[in-house]
N, C-alpha and C. Protein backbone atom coordinates (compact mmCIF):
# COMPACT_ATOMS: atom_id res chain seq x y z
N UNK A 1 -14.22 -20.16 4.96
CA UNK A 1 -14.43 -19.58 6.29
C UNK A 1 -13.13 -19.01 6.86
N UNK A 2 -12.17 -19.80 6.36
CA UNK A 2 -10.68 -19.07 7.17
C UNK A 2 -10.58 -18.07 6.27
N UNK A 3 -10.37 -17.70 5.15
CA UNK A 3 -10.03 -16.73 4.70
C UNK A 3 -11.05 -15.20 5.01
N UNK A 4 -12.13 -15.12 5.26
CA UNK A 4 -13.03 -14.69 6.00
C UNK A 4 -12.67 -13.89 7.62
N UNK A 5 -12.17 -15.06 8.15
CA UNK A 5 -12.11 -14.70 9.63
C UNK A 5 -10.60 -13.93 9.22
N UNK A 6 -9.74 -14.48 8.61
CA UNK A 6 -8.19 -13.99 8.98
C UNK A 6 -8.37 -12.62 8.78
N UNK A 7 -9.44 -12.78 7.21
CA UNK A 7 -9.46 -10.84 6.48
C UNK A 7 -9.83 -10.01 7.56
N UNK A 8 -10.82 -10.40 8.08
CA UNK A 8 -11.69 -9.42 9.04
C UNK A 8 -10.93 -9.17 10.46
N UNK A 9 -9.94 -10.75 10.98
CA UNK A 9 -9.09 -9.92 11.95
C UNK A 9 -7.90 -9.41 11.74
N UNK A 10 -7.42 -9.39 10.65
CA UNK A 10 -6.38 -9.17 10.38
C UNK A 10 -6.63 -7.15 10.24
N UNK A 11 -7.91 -6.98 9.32
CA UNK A 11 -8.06 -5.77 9.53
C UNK A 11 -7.98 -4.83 10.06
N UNK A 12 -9.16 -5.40 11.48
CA UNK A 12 -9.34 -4.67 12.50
C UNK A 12 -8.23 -4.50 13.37
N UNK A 13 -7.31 -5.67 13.48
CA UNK A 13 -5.76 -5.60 14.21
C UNK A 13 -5.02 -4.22 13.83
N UNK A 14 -4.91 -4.60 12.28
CA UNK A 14 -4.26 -3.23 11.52
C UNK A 14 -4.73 -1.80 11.53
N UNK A 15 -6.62 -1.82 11.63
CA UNK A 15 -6.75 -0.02 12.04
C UNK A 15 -6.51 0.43 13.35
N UNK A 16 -6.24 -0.81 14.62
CA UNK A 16 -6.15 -0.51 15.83
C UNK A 16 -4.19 -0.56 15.52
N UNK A 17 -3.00 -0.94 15.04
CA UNK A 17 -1.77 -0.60 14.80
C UNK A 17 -1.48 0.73 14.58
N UNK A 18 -2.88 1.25 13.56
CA UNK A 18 -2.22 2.59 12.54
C UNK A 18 -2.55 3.58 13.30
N UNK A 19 -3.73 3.24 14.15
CA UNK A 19 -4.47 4.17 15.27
C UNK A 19 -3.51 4.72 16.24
N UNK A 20 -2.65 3.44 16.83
CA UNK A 20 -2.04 3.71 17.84
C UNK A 20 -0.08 4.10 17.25
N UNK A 21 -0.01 3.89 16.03
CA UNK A 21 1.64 4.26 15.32
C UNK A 21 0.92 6.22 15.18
N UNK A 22 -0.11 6.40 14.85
CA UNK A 22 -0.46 7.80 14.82
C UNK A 22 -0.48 8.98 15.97
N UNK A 23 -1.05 8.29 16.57
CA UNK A 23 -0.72 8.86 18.19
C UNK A 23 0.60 8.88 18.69
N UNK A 24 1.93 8.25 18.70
CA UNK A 24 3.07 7.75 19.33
C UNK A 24 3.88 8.71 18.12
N UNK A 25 3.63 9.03 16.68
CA UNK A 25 4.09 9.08 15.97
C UNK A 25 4.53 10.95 16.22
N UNK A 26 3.28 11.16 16.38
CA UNK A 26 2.76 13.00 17.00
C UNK A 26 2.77 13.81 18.14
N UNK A 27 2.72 12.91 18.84
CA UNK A 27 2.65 12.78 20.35
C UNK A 27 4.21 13.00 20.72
N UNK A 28 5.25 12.38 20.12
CA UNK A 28 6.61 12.20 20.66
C UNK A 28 7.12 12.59 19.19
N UNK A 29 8.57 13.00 20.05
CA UNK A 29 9.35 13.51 18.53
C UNK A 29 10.02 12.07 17.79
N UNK A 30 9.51 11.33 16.88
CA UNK A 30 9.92 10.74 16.13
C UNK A 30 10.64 11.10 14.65
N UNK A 31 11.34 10.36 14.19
CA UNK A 31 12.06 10.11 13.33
C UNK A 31 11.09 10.26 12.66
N UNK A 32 10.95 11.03 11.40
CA UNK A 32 9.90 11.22 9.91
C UNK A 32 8.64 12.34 10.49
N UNK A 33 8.84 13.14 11.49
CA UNK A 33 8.19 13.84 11.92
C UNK A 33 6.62 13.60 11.83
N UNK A 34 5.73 14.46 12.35
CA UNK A 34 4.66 14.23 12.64
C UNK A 34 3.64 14.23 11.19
N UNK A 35 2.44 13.26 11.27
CA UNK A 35 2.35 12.87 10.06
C UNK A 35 0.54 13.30 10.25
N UNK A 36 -0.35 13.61 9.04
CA UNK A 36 -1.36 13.60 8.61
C UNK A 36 -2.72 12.93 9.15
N UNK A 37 -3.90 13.08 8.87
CA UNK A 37 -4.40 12.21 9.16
C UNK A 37 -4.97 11.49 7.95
N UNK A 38 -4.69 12.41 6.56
CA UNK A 38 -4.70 11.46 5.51
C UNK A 38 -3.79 11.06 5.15
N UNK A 39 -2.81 11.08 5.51
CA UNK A 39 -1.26 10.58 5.05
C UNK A 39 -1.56 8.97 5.94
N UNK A 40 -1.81 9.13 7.18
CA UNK A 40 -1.96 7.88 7.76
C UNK A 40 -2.53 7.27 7.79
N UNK A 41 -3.76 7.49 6.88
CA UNK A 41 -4.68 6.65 6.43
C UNK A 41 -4.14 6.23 4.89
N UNK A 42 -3.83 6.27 4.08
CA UNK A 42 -2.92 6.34 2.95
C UNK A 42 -1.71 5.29 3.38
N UNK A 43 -1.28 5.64 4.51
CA UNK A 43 0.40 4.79 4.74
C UNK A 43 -0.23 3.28 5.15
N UNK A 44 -1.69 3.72 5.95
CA UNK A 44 -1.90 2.04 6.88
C UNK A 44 -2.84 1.52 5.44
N UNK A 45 -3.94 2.18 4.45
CA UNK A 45 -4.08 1.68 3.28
C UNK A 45 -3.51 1.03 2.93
N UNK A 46 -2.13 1.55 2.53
CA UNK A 46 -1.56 0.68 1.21
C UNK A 46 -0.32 0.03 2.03
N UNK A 47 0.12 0.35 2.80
CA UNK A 47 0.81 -1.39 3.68
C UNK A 47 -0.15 -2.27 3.96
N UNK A 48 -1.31 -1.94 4.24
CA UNK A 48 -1.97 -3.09 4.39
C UNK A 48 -2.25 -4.00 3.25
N UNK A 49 -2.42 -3.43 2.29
CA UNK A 49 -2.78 -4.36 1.04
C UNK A 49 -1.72 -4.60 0.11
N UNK A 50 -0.41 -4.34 0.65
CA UNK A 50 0.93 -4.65 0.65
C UNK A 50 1.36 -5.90 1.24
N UNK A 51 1.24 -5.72 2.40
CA UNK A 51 1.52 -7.11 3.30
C UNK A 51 0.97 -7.92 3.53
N UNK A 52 -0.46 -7.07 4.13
CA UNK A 52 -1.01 -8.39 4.92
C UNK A 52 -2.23 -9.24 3.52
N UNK A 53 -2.87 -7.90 2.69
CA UNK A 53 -3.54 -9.02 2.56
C UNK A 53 -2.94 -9.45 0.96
N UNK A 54 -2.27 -9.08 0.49
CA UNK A 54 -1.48 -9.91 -0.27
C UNK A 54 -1.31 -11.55 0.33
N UNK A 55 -0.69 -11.76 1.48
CA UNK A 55 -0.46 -12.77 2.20
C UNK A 55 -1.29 -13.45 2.08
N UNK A 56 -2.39 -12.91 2.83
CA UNK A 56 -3.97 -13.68 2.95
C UNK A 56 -4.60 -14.59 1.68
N UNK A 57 -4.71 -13.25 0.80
CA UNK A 57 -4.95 -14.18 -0.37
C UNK A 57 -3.97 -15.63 -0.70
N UNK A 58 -2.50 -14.89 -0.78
CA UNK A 58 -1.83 -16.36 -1.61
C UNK A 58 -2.18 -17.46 -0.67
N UNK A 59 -2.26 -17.16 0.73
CA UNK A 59 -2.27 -18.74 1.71
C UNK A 59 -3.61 -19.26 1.55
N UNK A 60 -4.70 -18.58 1.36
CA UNK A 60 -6.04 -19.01 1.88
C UNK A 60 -6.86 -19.08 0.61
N UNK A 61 -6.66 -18.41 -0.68
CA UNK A 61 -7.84 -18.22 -2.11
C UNK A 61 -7.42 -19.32 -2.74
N UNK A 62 -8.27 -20.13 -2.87
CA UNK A 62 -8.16 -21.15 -3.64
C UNK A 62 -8.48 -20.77 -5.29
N UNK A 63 -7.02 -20.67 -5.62
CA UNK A 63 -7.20 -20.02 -6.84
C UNK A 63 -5.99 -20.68 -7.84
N UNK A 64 -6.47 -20.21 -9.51
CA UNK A 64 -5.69 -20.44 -10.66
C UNK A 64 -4.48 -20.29 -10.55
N UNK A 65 -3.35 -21.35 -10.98
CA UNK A 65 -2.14 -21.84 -10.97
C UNK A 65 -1.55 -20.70 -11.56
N UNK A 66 -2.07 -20.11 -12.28
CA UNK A 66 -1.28 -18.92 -13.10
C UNK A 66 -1.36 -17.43 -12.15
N UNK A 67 -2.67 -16.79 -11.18
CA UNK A 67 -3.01 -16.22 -10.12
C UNK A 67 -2.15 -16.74 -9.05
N UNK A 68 -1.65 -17.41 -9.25
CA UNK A 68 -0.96 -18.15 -7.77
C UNK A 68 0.24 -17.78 -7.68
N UNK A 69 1.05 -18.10 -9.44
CA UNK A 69 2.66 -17.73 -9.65
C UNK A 69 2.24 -16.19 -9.87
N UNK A 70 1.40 -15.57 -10.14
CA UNK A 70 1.72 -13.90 -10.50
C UNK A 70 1.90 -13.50 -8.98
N UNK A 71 1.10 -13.84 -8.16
CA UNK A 71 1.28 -13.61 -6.50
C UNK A 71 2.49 -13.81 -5.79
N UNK A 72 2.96 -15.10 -6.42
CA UNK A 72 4.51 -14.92 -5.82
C UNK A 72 5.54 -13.90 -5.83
N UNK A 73 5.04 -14.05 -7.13
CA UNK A 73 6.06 -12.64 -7.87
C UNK A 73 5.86 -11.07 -7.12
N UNK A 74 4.40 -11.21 -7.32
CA UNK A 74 3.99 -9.77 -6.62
C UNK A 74 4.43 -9.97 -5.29
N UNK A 75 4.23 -11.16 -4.28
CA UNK A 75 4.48 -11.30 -2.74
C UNK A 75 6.08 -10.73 -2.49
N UNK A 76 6.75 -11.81 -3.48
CA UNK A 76 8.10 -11.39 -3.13
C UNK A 76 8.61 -9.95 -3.46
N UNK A 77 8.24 -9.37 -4.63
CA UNK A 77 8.62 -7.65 -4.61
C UNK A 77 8.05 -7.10 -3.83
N UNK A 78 6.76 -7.09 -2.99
CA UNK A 78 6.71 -6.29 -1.82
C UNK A 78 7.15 -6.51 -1.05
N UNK A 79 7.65 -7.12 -0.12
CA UNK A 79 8.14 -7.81 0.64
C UNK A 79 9.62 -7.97 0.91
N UNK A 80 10.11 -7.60 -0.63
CA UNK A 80 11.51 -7.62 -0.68
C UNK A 80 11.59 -5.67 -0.66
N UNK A 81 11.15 -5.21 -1.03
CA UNK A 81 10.61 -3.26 -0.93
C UNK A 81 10.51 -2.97 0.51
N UNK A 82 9.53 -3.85 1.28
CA UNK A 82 9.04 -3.47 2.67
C UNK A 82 10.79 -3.42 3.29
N UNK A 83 11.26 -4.58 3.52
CA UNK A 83 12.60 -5.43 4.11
C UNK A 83 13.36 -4.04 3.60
N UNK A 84 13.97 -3.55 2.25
CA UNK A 84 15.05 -2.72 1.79
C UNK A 84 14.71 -1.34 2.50
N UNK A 85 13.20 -1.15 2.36
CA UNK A 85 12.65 0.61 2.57
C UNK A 85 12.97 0.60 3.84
N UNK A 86 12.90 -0.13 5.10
CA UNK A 86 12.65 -0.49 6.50
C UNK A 86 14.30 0.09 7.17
N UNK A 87 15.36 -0.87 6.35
CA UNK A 87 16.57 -0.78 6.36
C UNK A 87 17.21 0.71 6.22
N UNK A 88 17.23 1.03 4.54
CA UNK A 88 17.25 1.77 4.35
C UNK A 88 16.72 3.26 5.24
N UNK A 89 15.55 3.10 5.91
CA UNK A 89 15.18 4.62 6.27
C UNK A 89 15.52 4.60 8.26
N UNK A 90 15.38 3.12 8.72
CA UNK A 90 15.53 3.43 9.82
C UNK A 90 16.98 3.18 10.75
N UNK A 91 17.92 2.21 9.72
CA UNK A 91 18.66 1.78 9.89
C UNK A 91 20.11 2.97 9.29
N UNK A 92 19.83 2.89 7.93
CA UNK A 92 20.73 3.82 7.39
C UNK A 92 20.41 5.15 7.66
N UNK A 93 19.15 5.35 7.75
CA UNK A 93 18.45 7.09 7.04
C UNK A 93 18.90 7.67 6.01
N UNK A 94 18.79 6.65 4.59
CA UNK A 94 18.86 6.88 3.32
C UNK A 94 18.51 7.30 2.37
N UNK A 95 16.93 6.62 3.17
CA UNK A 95 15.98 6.98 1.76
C UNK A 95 15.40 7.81 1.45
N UNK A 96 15.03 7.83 0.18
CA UNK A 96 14.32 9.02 -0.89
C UNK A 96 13.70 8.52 -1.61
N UNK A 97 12.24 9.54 -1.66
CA UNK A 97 10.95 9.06 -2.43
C UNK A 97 11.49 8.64 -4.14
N UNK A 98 12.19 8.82 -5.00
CA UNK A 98 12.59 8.23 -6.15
C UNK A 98 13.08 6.79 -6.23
N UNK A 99 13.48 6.30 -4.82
CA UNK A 99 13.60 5.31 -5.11
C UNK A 99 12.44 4.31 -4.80
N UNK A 100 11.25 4.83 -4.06
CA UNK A 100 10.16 4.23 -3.90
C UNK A 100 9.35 4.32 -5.48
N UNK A 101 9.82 4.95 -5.78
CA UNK A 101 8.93 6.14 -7.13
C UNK A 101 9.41 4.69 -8.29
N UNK A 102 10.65 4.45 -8.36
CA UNK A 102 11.09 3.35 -9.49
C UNK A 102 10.93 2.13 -8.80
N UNK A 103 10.62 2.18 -7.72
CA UNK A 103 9.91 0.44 -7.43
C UNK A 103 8.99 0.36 -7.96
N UNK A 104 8.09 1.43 -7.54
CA UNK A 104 6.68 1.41 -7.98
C UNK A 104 6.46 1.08 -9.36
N UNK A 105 7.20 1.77 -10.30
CA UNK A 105 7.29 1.57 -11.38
C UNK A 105 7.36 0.22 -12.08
N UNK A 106 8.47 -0.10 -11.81
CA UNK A 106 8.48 -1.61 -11.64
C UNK A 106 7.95 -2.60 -11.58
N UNK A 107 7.57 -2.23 -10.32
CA UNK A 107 6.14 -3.41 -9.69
C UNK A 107 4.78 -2.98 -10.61
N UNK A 108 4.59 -1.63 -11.08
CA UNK A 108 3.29 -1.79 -11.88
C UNK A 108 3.82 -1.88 -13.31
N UNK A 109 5.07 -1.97 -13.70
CA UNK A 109 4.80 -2.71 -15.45
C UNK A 109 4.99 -4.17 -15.25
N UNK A 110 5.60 -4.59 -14.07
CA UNK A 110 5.35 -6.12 -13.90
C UNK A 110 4.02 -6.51 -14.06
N UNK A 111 2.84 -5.56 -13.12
CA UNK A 111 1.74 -5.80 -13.41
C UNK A 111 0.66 -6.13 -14.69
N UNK A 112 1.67 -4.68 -15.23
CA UNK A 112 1.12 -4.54 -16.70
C UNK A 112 1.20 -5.56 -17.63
N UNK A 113 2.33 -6.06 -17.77
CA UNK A 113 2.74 -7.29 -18.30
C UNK A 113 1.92 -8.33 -17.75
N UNK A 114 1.52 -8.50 -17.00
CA UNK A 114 0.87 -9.77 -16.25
C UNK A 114 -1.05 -9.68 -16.93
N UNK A 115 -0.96 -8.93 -16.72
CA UNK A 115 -2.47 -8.62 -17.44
C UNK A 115 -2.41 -8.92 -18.80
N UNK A 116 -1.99 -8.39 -19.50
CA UNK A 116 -1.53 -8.56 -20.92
C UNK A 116 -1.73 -9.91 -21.30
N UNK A 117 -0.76 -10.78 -20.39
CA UNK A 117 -0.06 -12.08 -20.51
C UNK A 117 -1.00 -12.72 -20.28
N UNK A 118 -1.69 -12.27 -19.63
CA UNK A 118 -2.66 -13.30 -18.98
C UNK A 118 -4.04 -12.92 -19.05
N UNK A 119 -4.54 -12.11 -19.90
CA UNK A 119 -6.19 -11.33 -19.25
C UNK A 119 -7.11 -12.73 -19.46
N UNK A 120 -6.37 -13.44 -19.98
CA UNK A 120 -7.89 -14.88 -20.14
C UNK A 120 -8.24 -15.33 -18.71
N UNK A 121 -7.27 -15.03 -17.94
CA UNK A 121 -7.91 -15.43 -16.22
C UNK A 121 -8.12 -14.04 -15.30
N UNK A 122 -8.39 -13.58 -15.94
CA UNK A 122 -8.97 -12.33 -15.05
C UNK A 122 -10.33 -12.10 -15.30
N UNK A 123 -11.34 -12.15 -14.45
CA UNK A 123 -12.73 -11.78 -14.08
C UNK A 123 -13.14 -12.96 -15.06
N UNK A 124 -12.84 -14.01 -14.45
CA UNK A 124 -13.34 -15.52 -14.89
C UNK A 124 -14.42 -15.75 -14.24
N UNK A 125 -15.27 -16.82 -14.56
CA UNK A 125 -16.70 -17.17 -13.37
C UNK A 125 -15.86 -17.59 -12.24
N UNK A 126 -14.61 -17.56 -12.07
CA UNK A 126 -14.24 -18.28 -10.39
C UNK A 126 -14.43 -17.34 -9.69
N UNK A 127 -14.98 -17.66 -8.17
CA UNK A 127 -15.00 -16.28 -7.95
C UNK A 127 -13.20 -15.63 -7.61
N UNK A 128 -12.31 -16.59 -7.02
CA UNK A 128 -11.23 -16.26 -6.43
C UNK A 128 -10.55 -15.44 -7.58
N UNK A 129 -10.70 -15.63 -8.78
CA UNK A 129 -10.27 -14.97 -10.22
C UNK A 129 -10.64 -13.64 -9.99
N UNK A 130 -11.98 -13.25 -9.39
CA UNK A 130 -12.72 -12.23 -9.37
C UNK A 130 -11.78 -11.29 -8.37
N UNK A 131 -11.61 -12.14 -7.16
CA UNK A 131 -10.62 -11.34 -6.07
C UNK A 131 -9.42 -10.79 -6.26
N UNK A 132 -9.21 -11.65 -7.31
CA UNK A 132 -7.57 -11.15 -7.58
C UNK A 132 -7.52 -10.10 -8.29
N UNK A 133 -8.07 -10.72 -8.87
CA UNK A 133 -8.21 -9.10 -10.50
C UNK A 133 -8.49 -7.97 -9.61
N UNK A 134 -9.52 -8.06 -8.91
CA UNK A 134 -10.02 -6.69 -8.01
C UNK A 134 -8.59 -5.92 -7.40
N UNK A 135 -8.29 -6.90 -6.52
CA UNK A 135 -6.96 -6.77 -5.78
C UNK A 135 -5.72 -6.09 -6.44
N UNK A 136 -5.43 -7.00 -7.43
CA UNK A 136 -4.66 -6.47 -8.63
C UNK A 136 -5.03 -5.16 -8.96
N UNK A 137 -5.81 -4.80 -9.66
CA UNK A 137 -6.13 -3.80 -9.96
C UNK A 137 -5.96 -2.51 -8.76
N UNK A 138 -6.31 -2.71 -7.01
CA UNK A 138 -6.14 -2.00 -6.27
C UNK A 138 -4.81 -1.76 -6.16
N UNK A 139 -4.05 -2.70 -6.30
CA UNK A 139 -2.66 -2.26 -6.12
C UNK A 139 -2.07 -1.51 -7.52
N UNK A 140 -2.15 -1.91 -8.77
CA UNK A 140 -1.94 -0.64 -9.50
C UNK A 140 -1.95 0.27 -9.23
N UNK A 141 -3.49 1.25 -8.85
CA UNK A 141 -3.73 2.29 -8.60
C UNK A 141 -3.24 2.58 -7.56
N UNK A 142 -2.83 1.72 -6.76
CA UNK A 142 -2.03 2.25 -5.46
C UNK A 142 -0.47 2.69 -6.03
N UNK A 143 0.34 2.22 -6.76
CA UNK A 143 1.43 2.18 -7.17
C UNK A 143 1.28 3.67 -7.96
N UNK A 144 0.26 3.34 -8.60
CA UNK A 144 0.59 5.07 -9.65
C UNK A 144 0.60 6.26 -8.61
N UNK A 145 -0.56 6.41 -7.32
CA UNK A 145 -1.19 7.24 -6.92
C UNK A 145 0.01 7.73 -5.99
N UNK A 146 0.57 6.69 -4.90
CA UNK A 146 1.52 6.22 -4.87
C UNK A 146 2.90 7.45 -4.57
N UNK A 147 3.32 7.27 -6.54
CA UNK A 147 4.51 7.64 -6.95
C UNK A 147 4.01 9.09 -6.89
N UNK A 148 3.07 9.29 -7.40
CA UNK A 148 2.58 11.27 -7.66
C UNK A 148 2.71 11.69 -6.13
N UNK A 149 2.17 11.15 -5.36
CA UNK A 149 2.18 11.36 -3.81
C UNK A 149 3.83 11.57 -3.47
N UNK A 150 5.06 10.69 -3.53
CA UNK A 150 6.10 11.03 -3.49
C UNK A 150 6.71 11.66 -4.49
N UNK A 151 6.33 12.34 -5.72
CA UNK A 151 6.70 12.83 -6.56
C UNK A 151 6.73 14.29 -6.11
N UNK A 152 5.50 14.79 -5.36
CA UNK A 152 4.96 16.01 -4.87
C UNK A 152 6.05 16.20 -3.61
N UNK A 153 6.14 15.05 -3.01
CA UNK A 153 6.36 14.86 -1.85
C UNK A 153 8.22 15.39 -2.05
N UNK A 154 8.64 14.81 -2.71
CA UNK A 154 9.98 14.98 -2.72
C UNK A 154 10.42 16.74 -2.92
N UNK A 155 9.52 16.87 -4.30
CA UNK A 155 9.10 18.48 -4.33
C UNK A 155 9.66 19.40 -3.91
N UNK A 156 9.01 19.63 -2.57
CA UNK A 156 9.11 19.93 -1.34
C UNK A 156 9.98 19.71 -0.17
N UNK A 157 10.06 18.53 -0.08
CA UNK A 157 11.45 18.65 1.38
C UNK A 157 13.08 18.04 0.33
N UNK A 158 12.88 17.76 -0.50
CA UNK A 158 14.46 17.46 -1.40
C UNK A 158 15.04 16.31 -0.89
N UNK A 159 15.93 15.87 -0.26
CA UNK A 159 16.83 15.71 0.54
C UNK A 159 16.93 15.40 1.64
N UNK A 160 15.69 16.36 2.52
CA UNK A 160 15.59 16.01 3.85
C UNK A 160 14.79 14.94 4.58
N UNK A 161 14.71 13.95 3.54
CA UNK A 161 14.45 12.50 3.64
C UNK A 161 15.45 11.78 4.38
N UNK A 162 16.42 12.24 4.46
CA UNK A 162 17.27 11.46 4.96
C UNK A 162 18.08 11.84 6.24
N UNK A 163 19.27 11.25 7.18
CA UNK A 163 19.91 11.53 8.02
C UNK A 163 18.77 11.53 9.08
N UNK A 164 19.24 11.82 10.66
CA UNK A 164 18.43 11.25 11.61
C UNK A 164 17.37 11.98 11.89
N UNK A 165 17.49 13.49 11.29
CA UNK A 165 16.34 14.22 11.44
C UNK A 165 15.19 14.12 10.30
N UNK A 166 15.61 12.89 9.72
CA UNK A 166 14.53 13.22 8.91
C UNK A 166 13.21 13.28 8.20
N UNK A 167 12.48 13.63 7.35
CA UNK A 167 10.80 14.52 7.10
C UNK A 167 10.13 13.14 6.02
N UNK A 168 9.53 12.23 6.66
CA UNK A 168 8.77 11.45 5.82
C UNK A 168 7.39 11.50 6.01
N UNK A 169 6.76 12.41 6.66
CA UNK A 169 5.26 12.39 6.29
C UNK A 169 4.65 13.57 5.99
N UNK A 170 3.69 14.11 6.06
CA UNK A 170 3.15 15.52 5.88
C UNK A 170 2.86 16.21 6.57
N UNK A 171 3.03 16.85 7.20
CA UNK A 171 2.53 17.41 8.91
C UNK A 171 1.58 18.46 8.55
N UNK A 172 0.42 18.19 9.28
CA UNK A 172 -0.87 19.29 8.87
C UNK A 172 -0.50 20.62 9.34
N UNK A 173 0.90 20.75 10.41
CA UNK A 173 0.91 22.04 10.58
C UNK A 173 1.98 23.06 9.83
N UNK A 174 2.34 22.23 8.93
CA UNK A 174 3.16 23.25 7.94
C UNK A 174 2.80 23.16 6.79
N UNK A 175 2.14 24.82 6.15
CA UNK A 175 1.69 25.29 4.75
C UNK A 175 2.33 24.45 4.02
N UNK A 176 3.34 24.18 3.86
CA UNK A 176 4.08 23.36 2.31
C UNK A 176 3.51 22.62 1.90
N UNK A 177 3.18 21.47 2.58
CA UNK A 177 2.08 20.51 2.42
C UNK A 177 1.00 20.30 2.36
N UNK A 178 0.20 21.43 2.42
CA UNK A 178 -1.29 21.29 2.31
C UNK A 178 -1.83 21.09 1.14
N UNK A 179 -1.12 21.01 -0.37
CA UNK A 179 -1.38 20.98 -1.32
C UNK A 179 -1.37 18.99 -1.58
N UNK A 180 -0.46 18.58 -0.74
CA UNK A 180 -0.03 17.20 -0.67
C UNK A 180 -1.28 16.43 -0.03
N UNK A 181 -1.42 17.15 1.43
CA UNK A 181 -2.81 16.72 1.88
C UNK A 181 -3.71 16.66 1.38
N UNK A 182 -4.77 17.65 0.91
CA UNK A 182 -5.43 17.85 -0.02
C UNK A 182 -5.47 16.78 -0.73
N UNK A 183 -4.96 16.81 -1.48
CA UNK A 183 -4.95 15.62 -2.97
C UNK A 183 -5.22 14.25 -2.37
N UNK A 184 -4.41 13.85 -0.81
CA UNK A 184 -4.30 12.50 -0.22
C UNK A 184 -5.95 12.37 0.35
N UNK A 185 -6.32 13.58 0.92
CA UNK A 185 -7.71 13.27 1.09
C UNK A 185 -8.88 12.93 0.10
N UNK A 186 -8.73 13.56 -0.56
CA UNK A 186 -9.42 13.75 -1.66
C UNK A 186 -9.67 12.58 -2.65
N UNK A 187 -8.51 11.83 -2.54
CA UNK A 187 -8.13 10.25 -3.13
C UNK A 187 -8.36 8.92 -2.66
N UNK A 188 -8.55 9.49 -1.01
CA UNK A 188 -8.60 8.25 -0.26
C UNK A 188 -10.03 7.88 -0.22
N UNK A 189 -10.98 8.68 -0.17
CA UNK A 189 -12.63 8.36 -0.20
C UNK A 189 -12.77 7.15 -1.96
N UNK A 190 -11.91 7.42 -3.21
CA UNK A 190 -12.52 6.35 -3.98
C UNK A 190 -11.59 4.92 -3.39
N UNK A 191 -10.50 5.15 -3.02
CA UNK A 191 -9.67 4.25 -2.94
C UNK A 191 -10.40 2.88 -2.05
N UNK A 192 -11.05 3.70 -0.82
CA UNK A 192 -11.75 3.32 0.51
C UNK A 192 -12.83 2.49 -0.05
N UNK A 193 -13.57 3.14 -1.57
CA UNK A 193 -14.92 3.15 -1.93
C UNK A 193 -14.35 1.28 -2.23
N UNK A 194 -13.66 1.28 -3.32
CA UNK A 194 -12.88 0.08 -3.88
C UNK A 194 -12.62 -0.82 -2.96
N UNK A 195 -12.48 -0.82 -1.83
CA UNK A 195 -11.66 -1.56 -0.84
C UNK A 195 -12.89 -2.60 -0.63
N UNK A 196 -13.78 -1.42 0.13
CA UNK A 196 -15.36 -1.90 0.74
C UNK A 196 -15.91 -3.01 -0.81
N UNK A 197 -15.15 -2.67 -1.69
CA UNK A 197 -16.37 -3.36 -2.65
C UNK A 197 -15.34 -4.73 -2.38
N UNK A 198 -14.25 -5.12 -2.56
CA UNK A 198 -13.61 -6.18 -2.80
C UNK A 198 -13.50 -6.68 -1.39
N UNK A 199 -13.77 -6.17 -0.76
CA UNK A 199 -14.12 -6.86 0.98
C UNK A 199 -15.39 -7.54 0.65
N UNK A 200 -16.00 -7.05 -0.06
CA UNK A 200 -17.42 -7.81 -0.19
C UNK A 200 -17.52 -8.88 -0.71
N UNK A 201 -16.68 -8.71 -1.44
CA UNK A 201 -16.13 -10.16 -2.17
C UNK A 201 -15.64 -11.39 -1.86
N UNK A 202 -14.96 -10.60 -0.95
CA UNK A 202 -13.98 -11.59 0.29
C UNK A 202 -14.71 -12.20 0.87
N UNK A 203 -15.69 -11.85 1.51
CA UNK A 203 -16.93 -12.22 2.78
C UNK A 203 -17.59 -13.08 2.20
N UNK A 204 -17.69 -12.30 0.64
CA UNK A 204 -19.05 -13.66 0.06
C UNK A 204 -18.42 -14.91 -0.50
N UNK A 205 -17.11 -15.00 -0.62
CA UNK A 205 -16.10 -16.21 -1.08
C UNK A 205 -17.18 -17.45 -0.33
N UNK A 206 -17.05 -18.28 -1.20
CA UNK A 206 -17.04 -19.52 -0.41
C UNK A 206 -16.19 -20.67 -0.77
């Protein structure tokens, strides 16, 4: 039941955050200029299943000892990414999509390896086995999809990732990016599709 209630408010907390970081974001001249509306569905996507429900799961799924240590591992590299990227872009105004691009990397051959290592507990009769794997698997595809997204992304503005003026999202009103958009829309309807299914999962946990 707790893991249930936290998912579902934890959610709705987070589309009412991304709702209102979108508006404030466009609305006023911020730092990383004005951003998408699939870009910001894309950014509150995959922080969310970055942070929060990464979290959720390790505190609340009563799950396999071996699912438990791969979570740490995974908890602490996001977490230790969120903390550096945060620093890095608002503190320094450093960063550049390559170095998100070789986290990613990272974090999904860690993955890769983990599957490998382990596929005898993935999509076991538990169901919490079931969640993870799902989960797991969402974050892969988030990591690959991800890197092509800043791969494109870098492309295009070079450099001007960085210093106080600088361009971290896609702004629907400049041509350069519409090729970036595009693709982010276009990606986010299976991504969404996936989400809804492993939410279902979540709900039916007992």
């Amino acid at each position: 039941m707790m893991l249930k209630t936290v998912f579902l408010v934890s959610l709705i907390s987070y589309v009412l955050i991304c709702v209102v970081y979108y508006r404030i974001q466009n609305k006023s001249k911020q730092i990383g200029g004005p951003i998408s509306k699939p870009k910001m569905f894309w950014l509150g996507f995959a922080s969310y299943q970055y942070f929060i429900l990464s979290a959720i799961l390790y505190f609340t799924l009563d799950q396999p000892s071996t699912c438990y240590s791969m979570l740490t591992v995974l908890l602490f590299l996001l977490y230790f990414r969120g903390i550096v990227q945060s620093i890095f872009m608002f503190l320094f105004h450093i960063w550049t999509p390559p170095m998100g691009m070789l986290f990613n990397l990272f974090c999904f051959l860690y993955l890769m390896f983990q599957f490998y290592l382990n596929s005898h507990v993935f999509f076991g009769p538990n169901q919490a086995q079931i969640i993870i794997s799902l989960y797991l698997i969402l974050v892969s595809g988030i990591l690959i999809v991800d890197s092509i997204y800043a791969y494109k992304f870098y492309k295009i503005v070079g450099s001007k990732t960085k210093g106080k003026d600088a361009i971290w999202y896609a702004s629907e009103t400049d041509p350069s990016f519409l090729g970036v958009i595009k693709l982010t829309r276009m990606l986010n309807a299976p991504f969404l599709l996936f989400f809804v299914y492993l939410a279902i999962k979540i709900l039916a946990y007992s």
